[in-house]
N, C-alpha and C. Protein backbone atom coordinates (compact mmCIF):
# COMPACT_ATOMS: atom_id res chain seq x y z
N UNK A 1 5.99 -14.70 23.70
CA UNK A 1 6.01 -14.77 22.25
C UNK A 1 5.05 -13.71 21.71
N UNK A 2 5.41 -12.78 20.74
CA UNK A 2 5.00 -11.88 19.82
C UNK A 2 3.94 -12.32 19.05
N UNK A 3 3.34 -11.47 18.29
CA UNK A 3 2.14 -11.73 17.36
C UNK A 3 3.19 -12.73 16.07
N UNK A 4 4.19 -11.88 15.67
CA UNK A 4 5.01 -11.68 14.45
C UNK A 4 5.70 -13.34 14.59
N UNK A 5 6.15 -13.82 16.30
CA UNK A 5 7.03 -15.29 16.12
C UNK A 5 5.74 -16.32 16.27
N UNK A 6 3.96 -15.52 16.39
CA UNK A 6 3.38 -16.83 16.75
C UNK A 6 3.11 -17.08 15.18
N UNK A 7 2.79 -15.83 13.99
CA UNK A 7 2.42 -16.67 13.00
C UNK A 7 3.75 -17.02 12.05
N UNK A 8 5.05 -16.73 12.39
CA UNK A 8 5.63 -16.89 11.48
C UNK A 8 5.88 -18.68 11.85
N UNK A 9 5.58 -19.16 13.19
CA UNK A 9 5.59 -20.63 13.83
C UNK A 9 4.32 -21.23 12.97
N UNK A 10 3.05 -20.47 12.57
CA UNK A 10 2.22 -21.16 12.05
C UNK A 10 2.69 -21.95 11.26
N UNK A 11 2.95 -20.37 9.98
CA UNK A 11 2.91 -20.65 8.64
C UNK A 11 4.10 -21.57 8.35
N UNK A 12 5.40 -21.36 9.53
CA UNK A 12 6.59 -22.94 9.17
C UNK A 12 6.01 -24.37 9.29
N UNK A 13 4.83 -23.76 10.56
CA UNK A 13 4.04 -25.47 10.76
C UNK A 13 3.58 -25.74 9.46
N UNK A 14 2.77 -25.01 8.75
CA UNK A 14 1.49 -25.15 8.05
C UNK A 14 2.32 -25.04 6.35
N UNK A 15 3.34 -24.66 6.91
CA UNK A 15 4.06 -24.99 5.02
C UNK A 15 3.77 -24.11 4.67
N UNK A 16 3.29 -22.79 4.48
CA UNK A 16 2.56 -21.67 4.02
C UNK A 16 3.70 -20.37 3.85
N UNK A 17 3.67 -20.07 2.33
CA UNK A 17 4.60 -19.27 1.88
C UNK A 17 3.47 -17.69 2.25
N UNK A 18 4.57 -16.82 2.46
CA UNK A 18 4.01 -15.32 2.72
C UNK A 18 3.28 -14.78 1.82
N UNK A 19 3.08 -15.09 0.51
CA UNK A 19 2.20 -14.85 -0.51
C UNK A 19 1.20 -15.68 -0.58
N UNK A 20 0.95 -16.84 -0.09
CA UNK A 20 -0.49 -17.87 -0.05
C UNK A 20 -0.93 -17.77 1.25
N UNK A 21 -0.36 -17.03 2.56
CA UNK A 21 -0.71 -16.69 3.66
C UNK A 21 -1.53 -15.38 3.28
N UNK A 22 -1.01 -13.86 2.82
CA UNK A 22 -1.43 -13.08 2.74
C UNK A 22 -3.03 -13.35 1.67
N UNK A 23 -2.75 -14.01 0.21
CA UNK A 23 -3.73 -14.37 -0.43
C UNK A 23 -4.97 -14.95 0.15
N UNK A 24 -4.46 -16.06 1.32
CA UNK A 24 -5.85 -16.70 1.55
C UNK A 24 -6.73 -15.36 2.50
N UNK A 25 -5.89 -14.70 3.51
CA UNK A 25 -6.42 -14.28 4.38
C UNK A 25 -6.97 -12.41 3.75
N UNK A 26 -6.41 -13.04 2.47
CA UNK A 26 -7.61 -11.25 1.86
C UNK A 26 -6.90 -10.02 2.09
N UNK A 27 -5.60 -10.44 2.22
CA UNK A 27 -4.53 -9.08 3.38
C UNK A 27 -3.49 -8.93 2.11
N UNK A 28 -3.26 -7.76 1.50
CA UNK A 28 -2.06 -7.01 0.74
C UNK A 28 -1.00 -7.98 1.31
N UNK A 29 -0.11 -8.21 0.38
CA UNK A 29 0.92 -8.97 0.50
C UNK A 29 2.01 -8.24 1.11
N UNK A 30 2.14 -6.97 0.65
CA UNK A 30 3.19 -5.86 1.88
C UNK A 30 2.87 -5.83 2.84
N UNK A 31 1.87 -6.02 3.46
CA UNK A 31 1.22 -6.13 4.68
C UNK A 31 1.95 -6.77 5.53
N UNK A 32 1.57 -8.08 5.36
CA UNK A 32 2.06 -9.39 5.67
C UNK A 32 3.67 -9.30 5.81
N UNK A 33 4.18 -8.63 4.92
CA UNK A 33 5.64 -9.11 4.71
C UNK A 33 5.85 -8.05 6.24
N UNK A 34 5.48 -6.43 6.16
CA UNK A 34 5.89 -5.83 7.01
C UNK A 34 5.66 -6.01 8.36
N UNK A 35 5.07 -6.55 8.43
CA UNK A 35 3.96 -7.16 9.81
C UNK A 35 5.22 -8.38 9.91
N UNK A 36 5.63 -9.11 9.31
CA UNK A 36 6.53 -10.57 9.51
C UNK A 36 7.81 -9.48 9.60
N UNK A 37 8.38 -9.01 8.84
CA UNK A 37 9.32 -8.14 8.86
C UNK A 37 9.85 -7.29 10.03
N UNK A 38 8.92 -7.10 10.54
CA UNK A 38 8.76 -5.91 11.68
C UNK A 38 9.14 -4.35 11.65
N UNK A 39 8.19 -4.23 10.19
CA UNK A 39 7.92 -2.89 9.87
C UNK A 39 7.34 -1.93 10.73
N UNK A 40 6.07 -3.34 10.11
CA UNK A 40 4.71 -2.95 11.19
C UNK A 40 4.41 -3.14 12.53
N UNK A 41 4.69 -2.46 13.11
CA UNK A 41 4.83 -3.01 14.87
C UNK A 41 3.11 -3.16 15.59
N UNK A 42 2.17 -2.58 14.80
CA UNK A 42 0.99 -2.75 15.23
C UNK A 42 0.23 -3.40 14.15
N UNK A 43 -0.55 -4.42 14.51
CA UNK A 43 -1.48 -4.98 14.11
C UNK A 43 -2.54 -4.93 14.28
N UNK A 44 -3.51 -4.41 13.39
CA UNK A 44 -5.08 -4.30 13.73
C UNK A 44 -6.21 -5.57 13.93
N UNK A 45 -6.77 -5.01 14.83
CA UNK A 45 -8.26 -6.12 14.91
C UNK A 45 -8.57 -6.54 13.76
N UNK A 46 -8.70 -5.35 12.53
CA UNK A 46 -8.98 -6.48 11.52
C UNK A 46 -8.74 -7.48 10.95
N UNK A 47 -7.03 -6.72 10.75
CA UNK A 47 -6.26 -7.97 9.88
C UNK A 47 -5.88 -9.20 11.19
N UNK A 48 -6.48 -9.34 12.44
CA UNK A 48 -6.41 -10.22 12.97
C UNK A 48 -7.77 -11.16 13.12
N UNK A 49 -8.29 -10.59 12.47
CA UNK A 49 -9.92 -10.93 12.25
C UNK A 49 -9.66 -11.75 11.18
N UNK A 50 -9.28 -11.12 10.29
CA UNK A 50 -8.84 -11.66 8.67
C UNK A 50 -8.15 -13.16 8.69
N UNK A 51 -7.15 -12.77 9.27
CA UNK A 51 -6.53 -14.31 9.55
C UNK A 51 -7.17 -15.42 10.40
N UNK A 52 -7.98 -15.02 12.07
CA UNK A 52 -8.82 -15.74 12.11
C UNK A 52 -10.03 -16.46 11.51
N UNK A 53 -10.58 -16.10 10.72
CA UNK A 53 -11.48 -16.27 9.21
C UNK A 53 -10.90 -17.22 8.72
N UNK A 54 -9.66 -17.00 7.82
CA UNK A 54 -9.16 -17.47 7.09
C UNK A 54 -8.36 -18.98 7.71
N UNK A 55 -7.96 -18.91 8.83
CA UNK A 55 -7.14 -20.02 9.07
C UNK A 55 -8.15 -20.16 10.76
N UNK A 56 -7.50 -21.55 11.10
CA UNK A 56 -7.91 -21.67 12.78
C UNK A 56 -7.13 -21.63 13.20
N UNK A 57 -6.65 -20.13 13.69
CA UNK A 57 -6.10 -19.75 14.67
C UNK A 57 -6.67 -19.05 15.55
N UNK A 58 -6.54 -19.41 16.86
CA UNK A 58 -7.46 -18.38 17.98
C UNK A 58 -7.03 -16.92 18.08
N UNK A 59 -8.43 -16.38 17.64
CA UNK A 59 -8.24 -14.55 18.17
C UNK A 59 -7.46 -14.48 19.19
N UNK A 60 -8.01 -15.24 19.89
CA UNK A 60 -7.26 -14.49 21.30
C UNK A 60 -5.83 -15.22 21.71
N UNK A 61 -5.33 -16.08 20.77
CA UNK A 61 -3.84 -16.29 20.86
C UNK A 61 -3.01 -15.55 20.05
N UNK A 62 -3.26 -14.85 19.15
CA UNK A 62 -2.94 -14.04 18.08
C UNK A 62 -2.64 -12.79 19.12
N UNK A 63 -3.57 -12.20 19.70
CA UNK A 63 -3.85 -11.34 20.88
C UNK A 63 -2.90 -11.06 21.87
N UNK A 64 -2.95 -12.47 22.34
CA UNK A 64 -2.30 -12.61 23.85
C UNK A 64 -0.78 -11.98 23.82
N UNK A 65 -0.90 -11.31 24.95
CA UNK A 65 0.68 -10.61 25.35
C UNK A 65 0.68 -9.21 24.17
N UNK A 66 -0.21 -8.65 23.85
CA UNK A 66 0.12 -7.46 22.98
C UNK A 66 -0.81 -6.63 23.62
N UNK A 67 0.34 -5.48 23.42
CA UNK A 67 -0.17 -4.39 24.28
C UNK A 67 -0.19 -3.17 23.29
């Protein structure tokens, strides 16, 4: 599993629309969409920082399997 199917599994768990996901976690809302979208094929430490902050999700499951 991808970065992109672990949070889009969050945010279905967690009820969390792509605009109150991006809002809480401080991240441009295009961001988010392209990153879910699979615009963005890379994701930075930060904005994985960002979301760890913001929600409890483990860094390093966010992480895992990306190369």
């Amino acid at each position: 599993m991808d970065i992109v199917s672990r949070l889009k599994t969050y945010m279905d768990y967690r009820r969390i629309a792509i605009s109150q996901f991006a809002d809480t976690c401080n991240i441009p809302r295009p961001t988010i969409s392209q990153i879910l979208n699979g615009r963005n094929k890379k994701v930075s430490d930060e904005l994985i920082g960002k979301i760890h902050t913001a929600f409890p999700v483990s860094y390093t499951h966010l992480r895992a399997h990306e190369t």
